[in-house]
C-alpha atoms as a PDB file:
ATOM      1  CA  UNK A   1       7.838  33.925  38.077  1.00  0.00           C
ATOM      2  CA  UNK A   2       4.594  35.324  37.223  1.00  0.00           C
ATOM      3  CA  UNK A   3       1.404  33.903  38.764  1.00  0.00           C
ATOM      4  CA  UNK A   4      -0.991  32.085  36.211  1.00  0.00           C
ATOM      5  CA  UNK A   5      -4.985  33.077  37.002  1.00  0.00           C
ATOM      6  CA  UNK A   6      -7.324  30.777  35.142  1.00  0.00           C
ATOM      7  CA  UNK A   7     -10.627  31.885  34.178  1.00  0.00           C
ATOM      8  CA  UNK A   8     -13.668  30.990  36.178  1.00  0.00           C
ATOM      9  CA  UNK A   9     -16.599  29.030  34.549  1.00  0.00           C
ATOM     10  CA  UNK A  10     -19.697  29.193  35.596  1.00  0.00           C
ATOM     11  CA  UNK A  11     -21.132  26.167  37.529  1.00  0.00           C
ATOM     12  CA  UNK A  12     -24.988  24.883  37.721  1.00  0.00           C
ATOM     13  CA  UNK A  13     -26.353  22.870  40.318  1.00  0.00           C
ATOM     14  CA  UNK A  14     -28.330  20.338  39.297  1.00  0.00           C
ATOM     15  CA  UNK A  15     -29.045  18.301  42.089  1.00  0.00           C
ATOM     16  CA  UNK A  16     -32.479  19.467  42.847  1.00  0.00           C
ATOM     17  CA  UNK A  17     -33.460  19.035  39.303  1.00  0.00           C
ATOM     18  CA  UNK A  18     -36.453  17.718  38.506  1.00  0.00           C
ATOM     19  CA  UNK A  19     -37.537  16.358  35.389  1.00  0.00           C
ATOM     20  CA  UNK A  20     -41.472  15.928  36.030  1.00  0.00           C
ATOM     21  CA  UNK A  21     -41.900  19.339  36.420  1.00  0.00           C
ATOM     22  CA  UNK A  22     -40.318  20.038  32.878  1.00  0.00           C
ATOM     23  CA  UNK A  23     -41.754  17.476  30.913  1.00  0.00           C
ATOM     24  CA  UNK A  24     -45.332  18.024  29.481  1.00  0.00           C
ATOM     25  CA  UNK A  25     -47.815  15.896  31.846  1.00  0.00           C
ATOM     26  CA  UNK A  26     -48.899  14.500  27.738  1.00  0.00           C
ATOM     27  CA  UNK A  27     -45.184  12.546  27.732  1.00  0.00           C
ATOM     28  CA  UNK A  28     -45.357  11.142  30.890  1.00  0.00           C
ATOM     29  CA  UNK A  29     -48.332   9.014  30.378  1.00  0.00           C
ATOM     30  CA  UNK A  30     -47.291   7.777  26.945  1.00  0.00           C
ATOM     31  CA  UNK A  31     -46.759   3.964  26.673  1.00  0.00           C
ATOM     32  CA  UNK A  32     -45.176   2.090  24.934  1.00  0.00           C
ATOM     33  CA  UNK A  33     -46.167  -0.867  23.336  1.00  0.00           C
ATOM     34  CA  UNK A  34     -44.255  -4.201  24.493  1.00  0.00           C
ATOM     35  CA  UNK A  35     -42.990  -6.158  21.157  1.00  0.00           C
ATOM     36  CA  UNK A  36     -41.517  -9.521  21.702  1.00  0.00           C
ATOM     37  CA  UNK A  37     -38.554 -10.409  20.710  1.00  0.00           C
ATOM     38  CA  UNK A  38     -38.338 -13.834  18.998  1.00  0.00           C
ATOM     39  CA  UNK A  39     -35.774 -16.185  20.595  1.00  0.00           C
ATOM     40  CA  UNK A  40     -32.520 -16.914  18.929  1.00  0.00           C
ATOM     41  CA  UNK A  41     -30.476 -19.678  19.505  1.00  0.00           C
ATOM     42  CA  UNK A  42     -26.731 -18.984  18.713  1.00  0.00           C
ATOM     43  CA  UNK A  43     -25.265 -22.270  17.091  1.00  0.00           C
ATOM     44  CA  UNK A  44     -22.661 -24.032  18.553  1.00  0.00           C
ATOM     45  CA  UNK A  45     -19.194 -23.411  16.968  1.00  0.00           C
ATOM     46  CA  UNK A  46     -16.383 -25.939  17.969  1.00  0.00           C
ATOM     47  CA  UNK A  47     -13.308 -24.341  18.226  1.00  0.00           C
ATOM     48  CA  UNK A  48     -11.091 -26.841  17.015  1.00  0.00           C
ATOM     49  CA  UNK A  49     -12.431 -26.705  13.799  1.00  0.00           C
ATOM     50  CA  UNK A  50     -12.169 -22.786  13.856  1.00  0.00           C
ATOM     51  CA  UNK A  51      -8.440 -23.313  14.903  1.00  0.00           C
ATOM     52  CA  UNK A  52      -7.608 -26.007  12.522  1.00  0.00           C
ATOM     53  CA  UNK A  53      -9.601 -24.285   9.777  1.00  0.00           C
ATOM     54  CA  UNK A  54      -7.251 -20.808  10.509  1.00  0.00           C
ATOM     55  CA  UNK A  55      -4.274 -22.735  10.501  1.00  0.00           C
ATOM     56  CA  UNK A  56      -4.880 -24.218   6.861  1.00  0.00           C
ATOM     57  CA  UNK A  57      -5.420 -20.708   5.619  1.00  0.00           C
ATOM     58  CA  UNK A  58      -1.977 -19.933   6.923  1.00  0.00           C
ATOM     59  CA  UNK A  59      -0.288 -22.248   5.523  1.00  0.00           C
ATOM     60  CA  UNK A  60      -2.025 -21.763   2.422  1.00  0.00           C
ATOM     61  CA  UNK A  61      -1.144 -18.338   2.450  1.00  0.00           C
ATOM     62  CA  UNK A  62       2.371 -18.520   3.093  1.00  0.00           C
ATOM     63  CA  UNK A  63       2.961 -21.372   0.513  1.00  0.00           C
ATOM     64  CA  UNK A  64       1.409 -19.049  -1.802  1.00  0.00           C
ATOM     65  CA  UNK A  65       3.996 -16.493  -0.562  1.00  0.00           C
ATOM     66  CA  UNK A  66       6.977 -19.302  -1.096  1.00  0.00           C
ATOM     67  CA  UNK A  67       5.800 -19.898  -4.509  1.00  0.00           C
ATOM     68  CA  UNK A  68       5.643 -16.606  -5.660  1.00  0.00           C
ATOM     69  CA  UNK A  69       8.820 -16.118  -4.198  1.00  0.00           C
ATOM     70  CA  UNK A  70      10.300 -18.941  -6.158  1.00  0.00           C
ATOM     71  CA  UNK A  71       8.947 -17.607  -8.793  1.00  0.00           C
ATOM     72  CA  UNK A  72      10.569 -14.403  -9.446  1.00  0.00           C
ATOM     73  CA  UNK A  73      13.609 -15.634  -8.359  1.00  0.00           C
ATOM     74  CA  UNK A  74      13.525 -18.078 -11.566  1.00  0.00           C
ATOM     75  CA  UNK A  75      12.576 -14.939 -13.749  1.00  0.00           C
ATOM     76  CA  UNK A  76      15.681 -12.877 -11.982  1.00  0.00           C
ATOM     77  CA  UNK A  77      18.155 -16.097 -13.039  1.00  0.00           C
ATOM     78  CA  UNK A  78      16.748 -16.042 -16.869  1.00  0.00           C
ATOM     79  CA  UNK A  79      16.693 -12.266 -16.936  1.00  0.00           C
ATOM     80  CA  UNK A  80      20.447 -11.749 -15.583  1.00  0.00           C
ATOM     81  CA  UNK A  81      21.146 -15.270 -18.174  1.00  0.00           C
ATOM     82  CA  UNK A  82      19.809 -13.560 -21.023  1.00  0.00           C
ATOM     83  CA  UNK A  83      21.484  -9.787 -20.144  1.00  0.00           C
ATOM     84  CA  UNK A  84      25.264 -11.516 -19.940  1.00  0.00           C
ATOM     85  CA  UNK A  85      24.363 -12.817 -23.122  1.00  0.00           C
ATOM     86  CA  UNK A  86      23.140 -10.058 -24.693  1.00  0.00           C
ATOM     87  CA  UNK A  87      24.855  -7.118 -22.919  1.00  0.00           C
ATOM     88  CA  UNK A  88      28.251  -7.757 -24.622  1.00  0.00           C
ATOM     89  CA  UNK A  89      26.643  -8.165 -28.488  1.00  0.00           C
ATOM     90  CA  UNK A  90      24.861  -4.513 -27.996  1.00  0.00           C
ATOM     91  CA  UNK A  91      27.964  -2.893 -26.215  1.00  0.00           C
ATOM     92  CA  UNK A  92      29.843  -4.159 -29.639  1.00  0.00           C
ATOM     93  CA  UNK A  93      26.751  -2.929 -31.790  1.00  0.00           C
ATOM     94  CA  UNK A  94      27.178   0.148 -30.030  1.00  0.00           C
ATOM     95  CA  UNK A  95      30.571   0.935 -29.864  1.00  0.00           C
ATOM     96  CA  UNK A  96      30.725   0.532 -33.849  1.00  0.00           C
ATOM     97  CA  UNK A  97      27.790   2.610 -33.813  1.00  0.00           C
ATOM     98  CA  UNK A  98      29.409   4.968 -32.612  1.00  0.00           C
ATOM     99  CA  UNK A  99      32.957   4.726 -34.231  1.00  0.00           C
ATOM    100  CA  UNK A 100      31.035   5.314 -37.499  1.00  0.00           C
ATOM    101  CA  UNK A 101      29.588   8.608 -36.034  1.00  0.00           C
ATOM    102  CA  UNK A 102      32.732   9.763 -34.685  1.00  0.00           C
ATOM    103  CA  UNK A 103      34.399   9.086 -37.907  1.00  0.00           C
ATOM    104  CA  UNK A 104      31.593  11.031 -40.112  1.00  0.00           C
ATOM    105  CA  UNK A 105      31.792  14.136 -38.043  1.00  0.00           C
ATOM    106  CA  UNK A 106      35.759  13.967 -38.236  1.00  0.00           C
ATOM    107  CA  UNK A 107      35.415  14.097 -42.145  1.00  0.00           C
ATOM    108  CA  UNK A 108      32.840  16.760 -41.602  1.00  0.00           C
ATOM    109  CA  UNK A 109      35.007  19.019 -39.722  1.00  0.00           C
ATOM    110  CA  UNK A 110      37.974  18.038 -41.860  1.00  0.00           C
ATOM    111  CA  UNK A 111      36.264  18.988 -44.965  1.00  0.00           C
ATOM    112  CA  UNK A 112      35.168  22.271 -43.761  1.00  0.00           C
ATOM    113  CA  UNK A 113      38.526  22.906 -42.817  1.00  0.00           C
ATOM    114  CA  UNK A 114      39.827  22.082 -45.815  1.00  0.00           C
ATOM    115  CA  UNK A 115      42.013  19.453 -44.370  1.00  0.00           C
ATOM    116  CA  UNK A 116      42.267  16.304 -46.253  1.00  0.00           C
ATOM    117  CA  UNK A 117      42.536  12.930 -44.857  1.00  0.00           C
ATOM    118  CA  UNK A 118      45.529  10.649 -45.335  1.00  0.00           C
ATOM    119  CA  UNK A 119      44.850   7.513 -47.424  1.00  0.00           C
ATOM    120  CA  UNK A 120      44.812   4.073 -45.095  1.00  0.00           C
END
């Protein structure tokens, strides 16, 4: 197996470094002004209200979530009601539909032919 050689990276030592004799002599006697921060008093929040408070919110929300539920199961009942009702009245609607078709092209084809078609 071949021997991997990583490259080397350069290293800098930087524990004699020292920053006064980089920055400008200017910067180092700048100060800063001292601005007082006014004092703020958190209020007091109970946590039992917080926890009672969260809790009607979920139950609220998942009542919501029952209702709508509910809801579309109702419209799934009417919808499935109203397609047994209807499903057999259009299958009828379109099976004549289509006997009527069938029947004009057969007298098309037959008159082309020059086949005539028996008396019923």
């Amino acid at each position: 197996m071949p021997a991997l050689k990583f490259p080397t990276i350069p290293s800098i030592d930087l524990t004699s470094f020292d920053v006064n004799k980089v920055v400008p002599q200017q910067l180092r006697n700048i100060t800063l002004p001292k601005i007082d921060m006014p004092k703020f008093v958190a209020p007091q929040i109970d946590a039992d209200k917080v926890r009672t408070t969260a809790k009607e919110v979920a139950y609220t929300a998942i009542g919501l979530g029952v209702l709508g539920f509910q809801k579309v199961q109702v419209r799934r009942r009417e919808v499935t009601e109203q397609l047994s009702t209807e499903l057999p009245k259009v299958a009828n609607e379109a099976l004549a539909q289509a006997e009527k078709v069938v029947s004009k092209v057969v007298a098309t084809v037959q008159a082309r032919r020059g086949v005539t078609t028996p008396a019923k």
